[in-house]
N, C-alpha and C. Protein backbone atom coordinates (compact mmCIF):
# COMPACT_ATOMS: atom_id res chain seq x y z
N UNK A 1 0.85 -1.17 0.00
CA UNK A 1 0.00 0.00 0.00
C UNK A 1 0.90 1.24 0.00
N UNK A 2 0.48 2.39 -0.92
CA UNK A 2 1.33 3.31 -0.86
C UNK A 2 0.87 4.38 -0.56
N UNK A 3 1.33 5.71 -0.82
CA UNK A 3 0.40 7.17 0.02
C UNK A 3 -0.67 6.84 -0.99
N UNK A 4 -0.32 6.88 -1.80
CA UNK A 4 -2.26 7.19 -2.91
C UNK A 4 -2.82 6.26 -2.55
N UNK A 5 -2.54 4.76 -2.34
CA UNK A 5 -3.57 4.03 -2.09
C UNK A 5 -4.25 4.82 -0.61
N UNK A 6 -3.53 4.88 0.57
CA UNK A 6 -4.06 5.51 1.68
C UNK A 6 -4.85 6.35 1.41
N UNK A 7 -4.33 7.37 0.82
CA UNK A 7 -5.55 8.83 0.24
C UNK A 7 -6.57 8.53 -0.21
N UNK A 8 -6.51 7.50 -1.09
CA UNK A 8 -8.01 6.68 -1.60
C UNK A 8 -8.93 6.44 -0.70
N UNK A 9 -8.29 5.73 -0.13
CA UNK A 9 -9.20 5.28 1.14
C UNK A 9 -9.91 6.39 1.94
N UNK A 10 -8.81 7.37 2.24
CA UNK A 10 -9.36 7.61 3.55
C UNK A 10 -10.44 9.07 2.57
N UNK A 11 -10.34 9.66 1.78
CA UNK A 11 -11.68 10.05 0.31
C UNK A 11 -12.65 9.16 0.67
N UNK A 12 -12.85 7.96 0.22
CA UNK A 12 -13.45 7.19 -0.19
C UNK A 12 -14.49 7.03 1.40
N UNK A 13 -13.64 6.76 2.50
CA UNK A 13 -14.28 6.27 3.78
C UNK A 13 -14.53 7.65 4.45
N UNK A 14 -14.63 8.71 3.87
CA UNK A 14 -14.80 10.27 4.13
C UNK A 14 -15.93 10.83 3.67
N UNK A 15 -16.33 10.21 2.38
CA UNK A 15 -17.27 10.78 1.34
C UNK A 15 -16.86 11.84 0.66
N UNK A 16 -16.09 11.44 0.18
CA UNK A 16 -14.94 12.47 -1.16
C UNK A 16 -15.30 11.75 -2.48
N UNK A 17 -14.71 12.23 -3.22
CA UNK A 17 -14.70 11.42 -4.74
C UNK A 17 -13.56 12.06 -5.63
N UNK A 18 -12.88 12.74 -4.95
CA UNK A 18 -11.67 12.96 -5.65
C UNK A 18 -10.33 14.27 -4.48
N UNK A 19 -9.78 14.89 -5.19
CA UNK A 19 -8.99 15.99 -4.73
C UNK A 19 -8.89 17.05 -5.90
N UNK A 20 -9.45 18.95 -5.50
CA UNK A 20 -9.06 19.87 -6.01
C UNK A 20 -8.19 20.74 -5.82
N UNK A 21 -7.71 21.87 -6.58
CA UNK A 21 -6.82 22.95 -6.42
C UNK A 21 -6.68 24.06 -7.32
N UNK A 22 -7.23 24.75 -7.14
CA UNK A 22 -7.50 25.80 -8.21
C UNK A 22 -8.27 25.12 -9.46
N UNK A 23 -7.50 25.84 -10.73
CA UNK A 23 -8.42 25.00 -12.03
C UNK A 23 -8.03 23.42 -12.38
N UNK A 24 -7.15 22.46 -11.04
CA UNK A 24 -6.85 20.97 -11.09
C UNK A 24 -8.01 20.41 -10.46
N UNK A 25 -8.41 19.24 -11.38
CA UNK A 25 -9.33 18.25 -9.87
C UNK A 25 -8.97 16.98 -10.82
N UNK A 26 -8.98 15.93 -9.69
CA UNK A 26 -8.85 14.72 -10.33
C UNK A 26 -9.93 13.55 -9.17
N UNK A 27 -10.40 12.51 -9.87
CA UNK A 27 -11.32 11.83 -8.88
C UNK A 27 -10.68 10.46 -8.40
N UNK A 28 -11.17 10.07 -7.78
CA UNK A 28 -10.46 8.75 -7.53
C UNK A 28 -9.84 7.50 -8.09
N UNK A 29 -10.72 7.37 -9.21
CA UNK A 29 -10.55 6.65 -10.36
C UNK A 29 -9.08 7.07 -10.67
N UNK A 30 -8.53 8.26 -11.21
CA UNK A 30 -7.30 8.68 -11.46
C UNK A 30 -6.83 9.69 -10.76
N UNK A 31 -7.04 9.28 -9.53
CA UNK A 31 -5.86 10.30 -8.71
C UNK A 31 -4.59 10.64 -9.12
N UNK A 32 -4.54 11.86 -9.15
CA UNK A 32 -3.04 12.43 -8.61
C UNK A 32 -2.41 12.48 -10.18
N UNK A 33 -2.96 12.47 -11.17
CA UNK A 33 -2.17 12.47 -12.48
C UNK A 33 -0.92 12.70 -13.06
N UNK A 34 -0.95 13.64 -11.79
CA UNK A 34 0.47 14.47 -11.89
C UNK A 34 1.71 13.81 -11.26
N UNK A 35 1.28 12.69 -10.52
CA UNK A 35 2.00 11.97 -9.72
C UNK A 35 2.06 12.68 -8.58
N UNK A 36 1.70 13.58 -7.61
CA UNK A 36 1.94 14.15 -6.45
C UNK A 36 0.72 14.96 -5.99
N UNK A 37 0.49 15.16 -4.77
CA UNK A 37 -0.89 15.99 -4.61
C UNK A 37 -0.05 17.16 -4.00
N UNK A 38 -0.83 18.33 -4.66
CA UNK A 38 -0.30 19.54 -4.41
C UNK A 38 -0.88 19.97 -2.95
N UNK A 39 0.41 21.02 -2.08
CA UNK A 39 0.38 21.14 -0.62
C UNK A 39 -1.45 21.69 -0.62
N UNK A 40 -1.60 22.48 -1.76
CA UNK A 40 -3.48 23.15 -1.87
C UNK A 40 -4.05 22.54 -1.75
N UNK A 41 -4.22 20.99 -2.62
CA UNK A 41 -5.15 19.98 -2.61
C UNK A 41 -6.39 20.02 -1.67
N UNK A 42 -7.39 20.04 -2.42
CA UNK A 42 -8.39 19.81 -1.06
C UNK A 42 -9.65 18.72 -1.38
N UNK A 43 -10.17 17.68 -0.17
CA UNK A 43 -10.54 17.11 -0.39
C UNK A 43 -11.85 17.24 -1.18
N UNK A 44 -12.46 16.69 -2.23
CA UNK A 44 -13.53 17.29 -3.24
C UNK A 44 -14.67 16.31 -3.50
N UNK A 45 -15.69 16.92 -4.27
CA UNK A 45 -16.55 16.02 -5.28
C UNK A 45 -17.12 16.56 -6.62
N UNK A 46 -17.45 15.26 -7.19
CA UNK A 46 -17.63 15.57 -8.79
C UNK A 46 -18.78 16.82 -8.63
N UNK A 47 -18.49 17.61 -9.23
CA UNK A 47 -20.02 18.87 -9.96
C UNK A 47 -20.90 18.21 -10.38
N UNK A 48 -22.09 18.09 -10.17
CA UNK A 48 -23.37 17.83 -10.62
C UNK A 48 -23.70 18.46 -12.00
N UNK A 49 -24.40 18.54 -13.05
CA UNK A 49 -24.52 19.21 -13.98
C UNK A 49 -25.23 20.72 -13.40
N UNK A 50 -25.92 20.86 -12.55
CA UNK A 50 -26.54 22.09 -11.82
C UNK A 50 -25.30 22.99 -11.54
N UNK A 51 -24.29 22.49 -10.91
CA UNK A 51 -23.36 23.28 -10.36
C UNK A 51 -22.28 23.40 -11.16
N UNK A 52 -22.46 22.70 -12.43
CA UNK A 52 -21.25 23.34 -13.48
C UNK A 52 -22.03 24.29 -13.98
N UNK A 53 -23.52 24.81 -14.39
CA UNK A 53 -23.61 25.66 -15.18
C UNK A 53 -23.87 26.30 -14.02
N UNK A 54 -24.36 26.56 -12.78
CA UNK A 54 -23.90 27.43 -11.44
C UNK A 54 -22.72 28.33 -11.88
N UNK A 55 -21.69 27.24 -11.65
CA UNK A 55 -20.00 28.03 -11.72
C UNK A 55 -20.02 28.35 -12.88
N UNK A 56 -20.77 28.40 -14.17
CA UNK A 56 -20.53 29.25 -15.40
C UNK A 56 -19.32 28.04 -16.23
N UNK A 57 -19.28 26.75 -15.65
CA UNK A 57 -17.75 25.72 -16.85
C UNK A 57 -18.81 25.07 -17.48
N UNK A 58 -19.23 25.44 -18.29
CA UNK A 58 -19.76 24.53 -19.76
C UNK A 58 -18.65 24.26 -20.15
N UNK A 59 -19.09 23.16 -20.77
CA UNK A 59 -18.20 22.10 -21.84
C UNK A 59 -16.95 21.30 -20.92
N UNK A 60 -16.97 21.65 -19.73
CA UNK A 60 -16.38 20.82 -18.79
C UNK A 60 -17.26 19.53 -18.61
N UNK A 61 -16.29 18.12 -19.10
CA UNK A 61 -17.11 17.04 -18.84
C UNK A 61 -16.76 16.74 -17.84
N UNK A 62 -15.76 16.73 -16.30
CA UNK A 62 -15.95 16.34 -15.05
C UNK A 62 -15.57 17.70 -14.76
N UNK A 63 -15.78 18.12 -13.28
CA UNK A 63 -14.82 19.00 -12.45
C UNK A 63 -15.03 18.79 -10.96
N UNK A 64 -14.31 19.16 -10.10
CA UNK A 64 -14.55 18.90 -8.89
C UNK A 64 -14.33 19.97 -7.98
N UNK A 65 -15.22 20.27 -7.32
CA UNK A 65 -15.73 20.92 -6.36
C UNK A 65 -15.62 20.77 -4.85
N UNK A 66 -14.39 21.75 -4.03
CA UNK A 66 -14.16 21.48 -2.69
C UNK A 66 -15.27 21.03 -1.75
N UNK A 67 -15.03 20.08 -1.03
CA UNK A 67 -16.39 19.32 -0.21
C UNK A 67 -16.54 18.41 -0.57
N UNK A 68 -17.38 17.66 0.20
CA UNK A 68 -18.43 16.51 0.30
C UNK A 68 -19.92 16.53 -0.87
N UNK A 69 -20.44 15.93 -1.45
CA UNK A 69 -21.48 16.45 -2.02
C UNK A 69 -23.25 16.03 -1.09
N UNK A 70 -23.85 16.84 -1.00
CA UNK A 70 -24.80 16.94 -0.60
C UNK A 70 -25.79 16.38 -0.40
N UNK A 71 -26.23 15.48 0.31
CA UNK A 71 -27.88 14.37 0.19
C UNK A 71 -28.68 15.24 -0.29
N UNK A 72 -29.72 14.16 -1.26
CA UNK A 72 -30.66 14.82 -1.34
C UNK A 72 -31.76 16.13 -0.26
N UNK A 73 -31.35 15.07 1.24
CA UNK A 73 -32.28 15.90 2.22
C UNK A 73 -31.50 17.18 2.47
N UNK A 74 -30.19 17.16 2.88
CA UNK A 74 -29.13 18.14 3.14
C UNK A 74 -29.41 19.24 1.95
N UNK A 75 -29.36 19.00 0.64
CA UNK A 75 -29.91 20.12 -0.78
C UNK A 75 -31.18 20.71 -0.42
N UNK A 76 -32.31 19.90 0.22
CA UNK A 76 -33.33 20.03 0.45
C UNK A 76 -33.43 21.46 1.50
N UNK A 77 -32.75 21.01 2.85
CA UNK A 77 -32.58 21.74 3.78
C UNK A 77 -31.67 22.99 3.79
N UNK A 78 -30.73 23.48 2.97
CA UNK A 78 -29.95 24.21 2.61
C UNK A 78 -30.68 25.27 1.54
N UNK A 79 -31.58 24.81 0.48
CA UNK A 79 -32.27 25.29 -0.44
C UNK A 79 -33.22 26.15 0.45
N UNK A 80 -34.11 25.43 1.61
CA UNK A 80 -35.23 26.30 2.20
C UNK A 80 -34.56 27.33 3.18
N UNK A 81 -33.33 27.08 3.48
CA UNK A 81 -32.74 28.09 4.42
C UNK A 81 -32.45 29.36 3.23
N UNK A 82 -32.54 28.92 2.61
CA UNK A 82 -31.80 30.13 1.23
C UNK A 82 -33.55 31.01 1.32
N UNK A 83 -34.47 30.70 1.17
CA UNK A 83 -35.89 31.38 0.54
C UNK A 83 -35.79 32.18 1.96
């Protein structure tokens, strides 16, 4: 087992689905592309199609977004705090 395998894991047993950093994100499937996670890195999840055209990245087919992503009930409850 090596650091990326660890990092996997502990994403994975976190509720992550990848790592971002500025305009970098990579998901678990292919972590770390670069071979190294940058000191920024932060733990992430994939964009929903709502929240890529949110952030204005059309034609982005993945990106990832600092955080955990949201239960349905948690979207639910966050949405009515917004009205």
């Amino acid at each position: 087992m090596d650091i990326q395998d660890i990092l996997i894991k502990w994403l994975v047993d976190n509720g992550y689905e990848g790592l971002c950093y500025e305009n970098c994100g990579c998901g678990v499937d292919a972590l770390m592309p670069c071979d190294e996670a940058h000191v920024g890195c932060e733990p992430a999840h994939d964009a929903s199609p709502k929240e890529i055209k949110e952030l204005e990245l059309e034609g982005a087919d993945r990106y990832m977004v600092p955080g955990k992503k949201l239960t349905q009930i948690e979207k639910e409850k966050s949405d009515a705090n917004r009205d």
